[in-house]
C-alpha atoms as a PDB file:
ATOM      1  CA  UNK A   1       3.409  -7.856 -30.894  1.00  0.00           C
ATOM      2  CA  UNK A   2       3.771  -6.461 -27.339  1.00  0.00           C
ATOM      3  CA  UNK A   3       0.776  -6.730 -25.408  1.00  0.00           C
ATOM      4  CA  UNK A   4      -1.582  -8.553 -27.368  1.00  0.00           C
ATOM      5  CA  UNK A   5      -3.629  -9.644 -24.720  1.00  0.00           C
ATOM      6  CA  UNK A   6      -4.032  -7.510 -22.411  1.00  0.00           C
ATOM      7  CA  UNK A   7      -1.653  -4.217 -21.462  1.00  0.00           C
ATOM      8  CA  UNK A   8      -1.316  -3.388 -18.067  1.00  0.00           C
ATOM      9  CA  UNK A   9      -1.027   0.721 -16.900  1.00  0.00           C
ATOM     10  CA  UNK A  10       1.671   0.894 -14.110  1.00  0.00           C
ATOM     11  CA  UNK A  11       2.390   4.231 -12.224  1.00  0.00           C
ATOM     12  CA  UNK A  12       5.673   3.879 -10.059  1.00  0.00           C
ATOM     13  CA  UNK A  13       7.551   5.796  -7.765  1.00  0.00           C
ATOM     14  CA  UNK A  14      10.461   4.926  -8.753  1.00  0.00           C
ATOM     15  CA  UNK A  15      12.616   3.572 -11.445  1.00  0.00           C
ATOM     16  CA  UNK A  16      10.921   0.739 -12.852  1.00  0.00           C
ATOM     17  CA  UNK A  17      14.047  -1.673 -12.756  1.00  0.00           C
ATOM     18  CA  UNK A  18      13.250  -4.030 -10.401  1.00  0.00           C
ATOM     19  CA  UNK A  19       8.763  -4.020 -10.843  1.00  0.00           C
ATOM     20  CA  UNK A  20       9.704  -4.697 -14.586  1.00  0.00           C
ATOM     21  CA  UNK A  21      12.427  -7.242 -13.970  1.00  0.00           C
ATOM     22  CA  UNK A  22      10.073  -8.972 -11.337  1.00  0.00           C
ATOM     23  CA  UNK A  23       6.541  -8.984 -13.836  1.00  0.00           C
ATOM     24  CA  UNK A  24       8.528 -10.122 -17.236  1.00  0.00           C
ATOM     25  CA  UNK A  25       9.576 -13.404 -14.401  1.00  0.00           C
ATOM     26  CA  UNK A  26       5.861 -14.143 -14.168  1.00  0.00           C
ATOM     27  CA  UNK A  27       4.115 -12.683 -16.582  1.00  0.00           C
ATOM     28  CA  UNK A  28       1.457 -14.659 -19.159  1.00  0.00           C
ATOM     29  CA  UNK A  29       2.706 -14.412 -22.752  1.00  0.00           C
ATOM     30  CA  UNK A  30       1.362 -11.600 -24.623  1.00  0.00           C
ATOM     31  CA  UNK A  31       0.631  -9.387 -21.460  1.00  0.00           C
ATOM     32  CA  UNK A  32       2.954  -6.245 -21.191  1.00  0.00           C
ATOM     33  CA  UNK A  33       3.202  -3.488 -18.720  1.00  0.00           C
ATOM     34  CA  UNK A  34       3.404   0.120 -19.802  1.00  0.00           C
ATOM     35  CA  UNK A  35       4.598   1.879 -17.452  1.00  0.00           C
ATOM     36  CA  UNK A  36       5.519   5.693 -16.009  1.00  0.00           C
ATOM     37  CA  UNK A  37       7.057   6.997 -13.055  1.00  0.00           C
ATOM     38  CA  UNK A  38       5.983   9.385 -10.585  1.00  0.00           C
ATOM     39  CA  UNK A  39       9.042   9.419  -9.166  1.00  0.00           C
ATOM     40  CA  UNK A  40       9.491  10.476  -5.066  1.00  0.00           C
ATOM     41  CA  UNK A  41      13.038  11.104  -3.563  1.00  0.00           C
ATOM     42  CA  UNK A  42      12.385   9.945   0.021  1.00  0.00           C
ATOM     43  CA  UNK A  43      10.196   9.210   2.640  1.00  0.00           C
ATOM     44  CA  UNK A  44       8.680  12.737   3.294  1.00  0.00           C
ATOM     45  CA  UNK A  45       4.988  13.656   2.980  1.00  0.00           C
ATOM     46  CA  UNK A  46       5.594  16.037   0.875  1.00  0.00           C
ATOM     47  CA  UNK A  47       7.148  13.883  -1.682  1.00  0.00           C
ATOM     48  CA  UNK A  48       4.525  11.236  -1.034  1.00  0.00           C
ATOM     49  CA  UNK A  49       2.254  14.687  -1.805  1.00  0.00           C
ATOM     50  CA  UNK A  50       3.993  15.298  -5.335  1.00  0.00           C
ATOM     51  CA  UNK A  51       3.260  11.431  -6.443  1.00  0.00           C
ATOM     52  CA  UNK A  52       0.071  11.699  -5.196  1.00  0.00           C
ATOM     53  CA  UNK A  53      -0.851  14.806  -7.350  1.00  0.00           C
ATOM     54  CA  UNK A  54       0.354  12.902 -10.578  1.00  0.00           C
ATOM     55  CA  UNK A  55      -2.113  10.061 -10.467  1.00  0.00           C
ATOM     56  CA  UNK A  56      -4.737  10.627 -11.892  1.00  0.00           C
ATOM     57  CA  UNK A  57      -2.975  12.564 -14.830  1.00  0.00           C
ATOM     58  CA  UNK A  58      -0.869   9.850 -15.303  1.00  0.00           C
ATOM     59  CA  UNK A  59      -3.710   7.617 -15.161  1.00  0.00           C
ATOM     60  CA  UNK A  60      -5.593   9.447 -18.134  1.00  0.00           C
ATOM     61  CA  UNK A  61      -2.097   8.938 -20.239  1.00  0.00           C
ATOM     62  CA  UNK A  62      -1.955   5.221 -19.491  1.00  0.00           C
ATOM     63  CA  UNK A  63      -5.475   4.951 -20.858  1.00  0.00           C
ATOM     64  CA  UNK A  64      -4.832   6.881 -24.619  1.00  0.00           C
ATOM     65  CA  UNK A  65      -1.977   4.089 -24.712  1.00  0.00           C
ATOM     66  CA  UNK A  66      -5.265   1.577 -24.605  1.00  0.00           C
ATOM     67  CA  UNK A  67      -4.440  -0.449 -21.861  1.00  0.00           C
ATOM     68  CA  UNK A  68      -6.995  -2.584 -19.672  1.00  0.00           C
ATOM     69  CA  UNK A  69      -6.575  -1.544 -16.079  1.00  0.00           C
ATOM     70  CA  UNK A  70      -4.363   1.119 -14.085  1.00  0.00           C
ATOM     71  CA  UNK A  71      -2.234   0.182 -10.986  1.00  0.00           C
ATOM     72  CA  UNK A  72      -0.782   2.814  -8.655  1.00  0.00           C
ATOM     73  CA  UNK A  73       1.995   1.120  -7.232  1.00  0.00           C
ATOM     74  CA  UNK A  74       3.833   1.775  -3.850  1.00  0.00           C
ATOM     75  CA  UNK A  75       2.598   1.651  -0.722  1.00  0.00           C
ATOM     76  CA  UNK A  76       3.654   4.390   1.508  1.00  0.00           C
ATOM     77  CA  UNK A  77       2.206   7.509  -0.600  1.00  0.00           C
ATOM     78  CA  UNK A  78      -1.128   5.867   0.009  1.00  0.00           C
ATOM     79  CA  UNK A  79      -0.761   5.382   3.664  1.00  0.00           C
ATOM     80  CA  UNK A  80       0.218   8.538   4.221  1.00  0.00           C
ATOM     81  CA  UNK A  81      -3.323   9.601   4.054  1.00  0.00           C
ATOM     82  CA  UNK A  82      -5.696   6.785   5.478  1.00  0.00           C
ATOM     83  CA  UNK A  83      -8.155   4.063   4.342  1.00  0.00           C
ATOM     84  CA  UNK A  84     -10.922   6.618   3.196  1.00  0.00           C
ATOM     85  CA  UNK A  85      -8.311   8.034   0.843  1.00  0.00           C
ATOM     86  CA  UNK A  86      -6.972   4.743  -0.821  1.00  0.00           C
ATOM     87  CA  UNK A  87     -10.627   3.972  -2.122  1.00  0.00           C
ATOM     88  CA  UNK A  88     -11.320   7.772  -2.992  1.00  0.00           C
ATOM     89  CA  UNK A  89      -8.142   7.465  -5.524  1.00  0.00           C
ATOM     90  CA  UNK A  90      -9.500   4.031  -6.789  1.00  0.00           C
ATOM     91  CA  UNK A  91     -12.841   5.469  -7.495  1.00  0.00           C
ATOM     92  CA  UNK A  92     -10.931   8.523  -8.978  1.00  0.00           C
ATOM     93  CA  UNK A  93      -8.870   7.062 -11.194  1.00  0.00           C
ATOM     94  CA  UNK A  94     -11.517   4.587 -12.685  1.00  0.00           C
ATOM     95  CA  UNK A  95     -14.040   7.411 -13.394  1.00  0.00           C
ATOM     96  CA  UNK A  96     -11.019   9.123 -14.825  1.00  0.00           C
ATOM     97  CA  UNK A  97     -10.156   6.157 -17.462  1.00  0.00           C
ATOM     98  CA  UNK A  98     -13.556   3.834 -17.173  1.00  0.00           C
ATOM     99  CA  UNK A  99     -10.969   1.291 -16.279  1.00  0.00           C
ATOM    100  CA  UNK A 100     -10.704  -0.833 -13.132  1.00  0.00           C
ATOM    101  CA  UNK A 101      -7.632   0.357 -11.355  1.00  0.00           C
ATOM    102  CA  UNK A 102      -5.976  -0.295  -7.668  1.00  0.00           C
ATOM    103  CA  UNK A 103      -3.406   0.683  -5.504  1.00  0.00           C
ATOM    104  CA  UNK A 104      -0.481  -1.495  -4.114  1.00  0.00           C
ATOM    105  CA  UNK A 105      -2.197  -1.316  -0.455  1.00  0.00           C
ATOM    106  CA  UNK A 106      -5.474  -2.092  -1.967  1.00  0.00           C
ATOM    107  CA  UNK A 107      -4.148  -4.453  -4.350  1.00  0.00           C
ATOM    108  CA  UNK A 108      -2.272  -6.532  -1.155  1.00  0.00           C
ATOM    109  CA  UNK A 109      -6.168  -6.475   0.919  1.00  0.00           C
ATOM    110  CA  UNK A 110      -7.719  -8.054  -2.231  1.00  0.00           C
ATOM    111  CA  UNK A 111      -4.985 -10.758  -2.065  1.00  0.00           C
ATOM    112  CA  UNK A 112      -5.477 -11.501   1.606  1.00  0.00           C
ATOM    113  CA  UNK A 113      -8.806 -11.452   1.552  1.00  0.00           C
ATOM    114  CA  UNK A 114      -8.672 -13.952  -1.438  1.00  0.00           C
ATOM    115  CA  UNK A 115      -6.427 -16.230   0.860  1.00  0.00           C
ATOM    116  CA  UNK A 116      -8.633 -16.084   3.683  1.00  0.00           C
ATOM    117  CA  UNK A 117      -6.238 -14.549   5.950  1.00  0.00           C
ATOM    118  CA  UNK A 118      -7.036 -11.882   8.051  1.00  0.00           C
ATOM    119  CA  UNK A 119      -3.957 -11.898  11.102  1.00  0.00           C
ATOM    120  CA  UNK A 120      -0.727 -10.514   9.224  1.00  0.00           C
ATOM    121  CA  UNK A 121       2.735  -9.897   9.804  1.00  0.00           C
ATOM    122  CA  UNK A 122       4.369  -6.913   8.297  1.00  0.00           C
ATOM    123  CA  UNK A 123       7.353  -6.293   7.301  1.00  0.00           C
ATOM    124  CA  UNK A 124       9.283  -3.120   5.784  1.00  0.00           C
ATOM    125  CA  UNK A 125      12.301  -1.266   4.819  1.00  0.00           C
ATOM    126  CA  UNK A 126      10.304   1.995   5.269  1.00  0.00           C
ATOM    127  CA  UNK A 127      10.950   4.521   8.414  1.00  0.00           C
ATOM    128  CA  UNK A 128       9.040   4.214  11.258  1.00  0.00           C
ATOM    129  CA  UNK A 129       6.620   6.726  10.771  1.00  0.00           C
ATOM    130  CA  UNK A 130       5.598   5.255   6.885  1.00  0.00           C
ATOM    131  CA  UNK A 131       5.977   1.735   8.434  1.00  0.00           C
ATOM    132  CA  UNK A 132       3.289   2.647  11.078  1.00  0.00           C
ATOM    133  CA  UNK A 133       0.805   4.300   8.331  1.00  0.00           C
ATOM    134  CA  UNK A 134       0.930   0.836   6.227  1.00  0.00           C
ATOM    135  CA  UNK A 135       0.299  -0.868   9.859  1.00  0.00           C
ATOM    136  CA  UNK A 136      -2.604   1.561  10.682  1.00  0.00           C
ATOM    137  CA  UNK A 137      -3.991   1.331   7.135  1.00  0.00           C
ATOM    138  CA  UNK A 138      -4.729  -2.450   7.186  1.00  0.00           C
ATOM    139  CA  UNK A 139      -5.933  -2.802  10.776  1.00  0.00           C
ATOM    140  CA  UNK A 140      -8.939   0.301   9.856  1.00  0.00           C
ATOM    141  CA  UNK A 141      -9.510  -1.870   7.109  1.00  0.00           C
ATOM    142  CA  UNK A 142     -10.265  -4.623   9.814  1.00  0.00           C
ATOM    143  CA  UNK A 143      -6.591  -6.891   9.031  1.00  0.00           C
ATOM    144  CA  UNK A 144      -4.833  -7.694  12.610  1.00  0.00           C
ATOM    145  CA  UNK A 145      -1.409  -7.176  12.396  1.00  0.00           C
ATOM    146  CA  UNK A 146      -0.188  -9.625  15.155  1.00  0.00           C
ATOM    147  CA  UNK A 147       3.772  -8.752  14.359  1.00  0.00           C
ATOM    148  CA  UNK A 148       5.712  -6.038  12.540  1.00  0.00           C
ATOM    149  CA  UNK A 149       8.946  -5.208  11.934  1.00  0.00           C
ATOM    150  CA  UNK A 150      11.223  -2.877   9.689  1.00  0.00           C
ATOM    151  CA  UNK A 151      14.522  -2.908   8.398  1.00  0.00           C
ATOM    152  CA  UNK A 152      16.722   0.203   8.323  1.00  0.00           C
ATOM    153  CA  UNK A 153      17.452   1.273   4.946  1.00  0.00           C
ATOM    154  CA  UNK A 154      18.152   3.571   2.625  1.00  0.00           C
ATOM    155  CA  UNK A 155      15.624   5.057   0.118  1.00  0.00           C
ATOM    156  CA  UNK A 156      18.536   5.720  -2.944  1.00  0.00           C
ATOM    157  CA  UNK A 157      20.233   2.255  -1.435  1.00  0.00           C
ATOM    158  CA  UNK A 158      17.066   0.017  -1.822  1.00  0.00           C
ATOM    159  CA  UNK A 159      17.729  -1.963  -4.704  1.00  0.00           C
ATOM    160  CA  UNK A 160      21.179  -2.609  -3.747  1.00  0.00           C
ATOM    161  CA  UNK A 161      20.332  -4.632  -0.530  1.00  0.00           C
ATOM    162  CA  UNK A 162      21.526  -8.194  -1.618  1.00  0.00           C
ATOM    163  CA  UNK A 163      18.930 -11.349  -1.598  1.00  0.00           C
ATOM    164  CA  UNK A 164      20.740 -13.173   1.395  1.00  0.00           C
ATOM    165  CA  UNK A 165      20.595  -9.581   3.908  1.00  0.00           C
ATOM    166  CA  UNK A 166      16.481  -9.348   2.666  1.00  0.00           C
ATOM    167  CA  UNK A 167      16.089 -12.777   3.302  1.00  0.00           C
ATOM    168  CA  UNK A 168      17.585 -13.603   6.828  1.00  0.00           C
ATOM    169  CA  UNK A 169      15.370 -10.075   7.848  1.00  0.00           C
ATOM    170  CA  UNK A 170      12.135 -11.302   6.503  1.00  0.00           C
ATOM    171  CA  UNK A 171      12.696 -14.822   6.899  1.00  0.00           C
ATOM    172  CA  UNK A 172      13.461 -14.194  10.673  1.00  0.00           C
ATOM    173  CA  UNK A 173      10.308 -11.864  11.049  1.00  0.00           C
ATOM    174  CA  UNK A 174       7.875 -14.322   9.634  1.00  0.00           C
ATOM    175  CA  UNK A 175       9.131 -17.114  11.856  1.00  0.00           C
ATOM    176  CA  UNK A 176       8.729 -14.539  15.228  1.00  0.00           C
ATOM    177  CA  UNK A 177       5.123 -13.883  14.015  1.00  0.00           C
ATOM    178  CA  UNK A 178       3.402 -16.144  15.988  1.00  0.00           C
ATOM    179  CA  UNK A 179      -0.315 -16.614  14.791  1.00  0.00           C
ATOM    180  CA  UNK A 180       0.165 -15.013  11.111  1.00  0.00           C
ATOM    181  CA  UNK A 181      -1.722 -16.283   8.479  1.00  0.00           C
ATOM    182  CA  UNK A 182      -0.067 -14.419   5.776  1.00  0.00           C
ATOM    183  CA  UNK A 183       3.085 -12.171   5.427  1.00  0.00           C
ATOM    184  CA  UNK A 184       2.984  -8.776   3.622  1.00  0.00           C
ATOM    185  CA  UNK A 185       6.177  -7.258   2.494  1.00  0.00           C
ATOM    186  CA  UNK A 186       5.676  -4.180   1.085  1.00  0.00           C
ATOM    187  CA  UNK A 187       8.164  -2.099  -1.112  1.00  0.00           C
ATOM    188  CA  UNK A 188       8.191  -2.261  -4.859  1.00  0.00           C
ATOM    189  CA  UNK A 189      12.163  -1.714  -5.314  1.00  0.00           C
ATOM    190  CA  UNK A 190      12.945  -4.483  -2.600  1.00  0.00           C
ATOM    191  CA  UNK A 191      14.608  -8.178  -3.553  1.00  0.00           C
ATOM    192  CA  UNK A 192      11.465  -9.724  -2.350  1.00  0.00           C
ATOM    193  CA  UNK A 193       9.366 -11.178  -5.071  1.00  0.00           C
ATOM    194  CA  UNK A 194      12.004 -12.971  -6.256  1.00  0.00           C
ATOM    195  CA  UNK A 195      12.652 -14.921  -3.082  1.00  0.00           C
ATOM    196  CA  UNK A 196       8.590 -15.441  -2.461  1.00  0.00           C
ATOM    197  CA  UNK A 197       8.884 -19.218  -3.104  1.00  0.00           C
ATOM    198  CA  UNK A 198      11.744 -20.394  -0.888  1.00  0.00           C
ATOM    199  CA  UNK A 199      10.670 -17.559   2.082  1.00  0.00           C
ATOM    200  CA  UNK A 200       7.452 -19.414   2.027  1.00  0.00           C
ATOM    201  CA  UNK A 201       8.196 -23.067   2.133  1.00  0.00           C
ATOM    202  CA  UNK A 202      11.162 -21.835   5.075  1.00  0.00           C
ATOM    203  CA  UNK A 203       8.912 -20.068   6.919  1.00  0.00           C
ATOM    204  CA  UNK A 204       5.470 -21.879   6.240  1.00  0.00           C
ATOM    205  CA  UNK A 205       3.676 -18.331   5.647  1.00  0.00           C
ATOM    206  CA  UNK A 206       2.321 -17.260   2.784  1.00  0.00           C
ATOM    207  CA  UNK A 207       3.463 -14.063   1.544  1.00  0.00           C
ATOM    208  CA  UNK A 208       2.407 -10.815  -0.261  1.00  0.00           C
ATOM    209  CA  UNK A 209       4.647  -8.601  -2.156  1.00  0.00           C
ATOM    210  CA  UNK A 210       4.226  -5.059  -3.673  1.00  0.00           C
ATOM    211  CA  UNK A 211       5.044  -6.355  -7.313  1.00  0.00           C
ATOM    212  CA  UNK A 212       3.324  -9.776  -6.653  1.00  0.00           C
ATOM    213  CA  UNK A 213       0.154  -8.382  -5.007  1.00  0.00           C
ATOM    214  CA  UNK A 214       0.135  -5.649  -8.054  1.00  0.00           C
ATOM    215  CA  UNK A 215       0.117  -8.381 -10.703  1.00  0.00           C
ATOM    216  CA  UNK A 216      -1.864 -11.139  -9.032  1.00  0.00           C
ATOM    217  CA  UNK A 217      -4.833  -8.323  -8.661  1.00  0.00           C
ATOM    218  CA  UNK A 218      -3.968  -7.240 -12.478  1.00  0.00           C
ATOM    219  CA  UNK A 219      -3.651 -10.925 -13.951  1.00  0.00           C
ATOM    220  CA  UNK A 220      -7.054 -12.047 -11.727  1.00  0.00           C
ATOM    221  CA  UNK A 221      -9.254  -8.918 -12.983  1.00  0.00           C
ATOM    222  CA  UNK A 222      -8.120  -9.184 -17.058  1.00  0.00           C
ATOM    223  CA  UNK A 223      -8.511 -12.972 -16.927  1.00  0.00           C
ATOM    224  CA  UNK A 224      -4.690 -13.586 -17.555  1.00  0.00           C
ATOM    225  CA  UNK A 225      -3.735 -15.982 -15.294  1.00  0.00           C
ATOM    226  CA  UNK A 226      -1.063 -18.712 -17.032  1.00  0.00           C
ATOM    227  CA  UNK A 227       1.446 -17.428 -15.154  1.00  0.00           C
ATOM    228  CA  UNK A 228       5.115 -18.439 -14.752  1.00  0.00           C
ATOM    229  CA  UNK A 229       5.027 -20.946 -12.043  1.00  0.00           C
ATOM    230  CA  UNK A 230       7.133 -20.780  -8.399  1.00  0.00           C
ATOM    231  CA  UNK A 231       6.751 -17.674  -7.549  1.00  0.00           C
ATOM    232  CA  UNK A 232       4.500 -18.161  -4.536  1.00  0.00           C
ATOM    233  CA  UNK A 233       1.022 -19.220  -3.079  1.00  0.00           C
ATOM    234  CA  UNK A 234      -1.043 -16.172  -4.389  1.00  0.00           C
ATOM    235  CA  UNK A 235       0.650 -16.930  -8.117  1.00  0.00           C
ATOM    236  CA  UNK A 236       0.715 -20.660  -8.424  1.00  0.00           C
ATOM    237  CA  UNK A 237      -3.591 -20.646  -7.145  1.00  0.00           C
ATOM    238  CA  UNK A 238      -4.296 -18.792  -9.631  1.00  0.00           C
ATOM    239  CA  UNK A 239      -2.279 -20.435 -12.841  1.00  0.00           C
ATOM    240  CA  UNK A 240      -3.958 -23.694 -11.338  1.00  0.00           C
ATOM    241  CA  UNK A 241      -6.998 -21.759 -12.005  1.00  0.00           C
ATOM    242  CA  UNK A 242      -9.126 -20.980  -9.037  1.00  0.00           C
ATOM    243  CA  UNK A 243     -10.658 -17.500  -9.600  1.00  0.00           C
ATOM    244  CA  UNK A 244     -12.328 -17.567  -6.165  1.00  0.00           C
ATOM    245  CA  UNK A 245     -11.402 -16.853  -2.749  1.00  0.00           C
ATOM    246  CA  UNK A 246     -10.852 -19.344  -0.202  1.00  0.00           C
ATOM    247  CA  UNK A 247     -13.841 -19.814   2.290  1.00  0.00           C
ATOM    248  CA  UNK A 248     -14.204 -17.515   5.094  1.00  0.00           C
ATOM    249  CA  UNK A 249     -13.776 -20.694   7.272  1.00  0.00           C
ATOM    250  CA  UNK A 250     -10.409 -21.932   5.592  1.00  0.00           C
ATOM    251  CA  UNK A 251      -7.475 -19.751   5.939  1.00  0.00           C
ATOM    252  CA  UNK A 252      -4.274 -19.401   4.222  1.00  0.00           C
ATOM    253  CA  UNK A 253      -2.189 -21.537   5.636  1.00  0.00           C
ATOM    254  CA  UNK A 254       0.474 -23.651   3.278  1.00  0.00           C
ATOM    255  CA  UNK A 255      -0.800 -26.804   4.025  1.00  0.00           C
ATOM    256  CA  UNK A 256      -5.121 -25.367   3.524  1.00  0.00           C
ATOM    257  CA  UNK A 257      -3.807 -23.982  -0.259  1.00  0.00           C
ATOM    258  CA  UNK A 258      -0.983 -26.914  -0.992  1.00  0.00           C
ATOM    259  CA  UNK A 259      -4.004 -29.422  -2.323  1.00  0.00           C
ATOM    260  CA  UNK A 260      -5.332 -26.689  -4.920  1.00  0.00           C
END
């Protein structure tokens, strides 16, 4: 039966090609994601604005379909409108179902702050405006983004961007990050999460995704976590079971989380 452990509410805005193709790769047996689209056409506020209004309605649906948490995917809708807003929308949508829920920016904070790192490198496909409100949004939350870069791309073209074009760009971003501690690469219809394992053994960085920071935070709060292994640090801690965050004094570097 699908989703006999635990169902997971997923609000996208986009198709749900790639998020679904990337959770069903990790996901524990008898978890499911039921999912609905909010869908934006670019990288305008005012589309960011029509998602935004959707949330918490969609949210309400999600929960009569009796599943255990609600995840508002994407980043840049968020960003759009600050720090102070991402946790208003949290708080919203929980009193609205009485379930925990997150967003893909707050989901991603959770994960770094579970890793122990606090210097980031960022890395989009998004415009520079939307690239600068995801860069703006972690450092008010108190993250140092010591490197950021962005790749030009097209919103409708996204998913088409083969694995070996995303992976020389990130790859090559993460190794000019001097200091990091942990990579976050936004963007829930990129080629990313499937590549998390090999970008982080090239590049010695361990990485945050959209889709991987989305189900990490949903697998960690339900209690699901025999995940699929390989598909990066945040995963493969927390199939080997450790439910905690590293020490404030320990930070995420491969070699810190390699003996876990």
């Amino acid at each position: 039966m699908f989703g006999w452990r635990r169902r997971i509410g997923y609000i996208s805005p986009g198709a749900l090609e790639i998020p679904a193709y990337d959770f069903y790769r990790v996901a524990p047996e008898g978890v499911g994601l039921v999912a609905l689209t909010a869908p934006i056409s670019d990288w305008r506020t005012e589309e960011y604005d029509k998602n935004l209004e959707q949330v918490e309605r969609a949210a309400a649906y999600l929960a009569k379909r009796q599943v255990h948490m609600v995840i508002h995917a994407g980043a840049p809708p968020v960003a759009s409108r600050g720090a102070a807003f991402m946790h208003e929308l949290v708080r919203r949508m929980t009193e609205r179902t009485g379930l925990p829920a997150s967003t893909a920016l707050h989901s991603a904070m959770e994960a770094f702050r579970w890793l122990g790192a606090q210097r980031l490198a960022v890395v989009t496909p998004f415009p520079p405006e939307t690239h600068l409100s995801i860069v703006s949004l972690l450092e008010e939350e108190g993250f140092m983004v010591v490197h950021d870069e962005r790749m030009d791309a097209e919103f409708f073209t996204l998913h088409e961007i083969g694995q070996r074009q995303v992976y020389d760009f990130v790859s090559g971003a993460l190794r000019r990050a001097s200091g990091a501690e942990a990579g976050y690469v936004p963007c829930p219809q990129w080629h990313v999460f499937e590549m998390v394992g090999h970008l982080e053994r090239d590049t010695h960085l361990p990485l945050v995704t959209s889709n991987g920071g989305d189900f990490w935070y949903a697998f960690w709060k339900l209690g699901t976590w025999d995940v699929a292994p390989g598909h990066g640090v945040l995963l493969d801690r927390l199939r080997q079971g450790c439910a905690v965050p590293v020490p404030a004094d320990r930070t995420a570097t491969m070699e810190g989380l390699g003996d876990v």
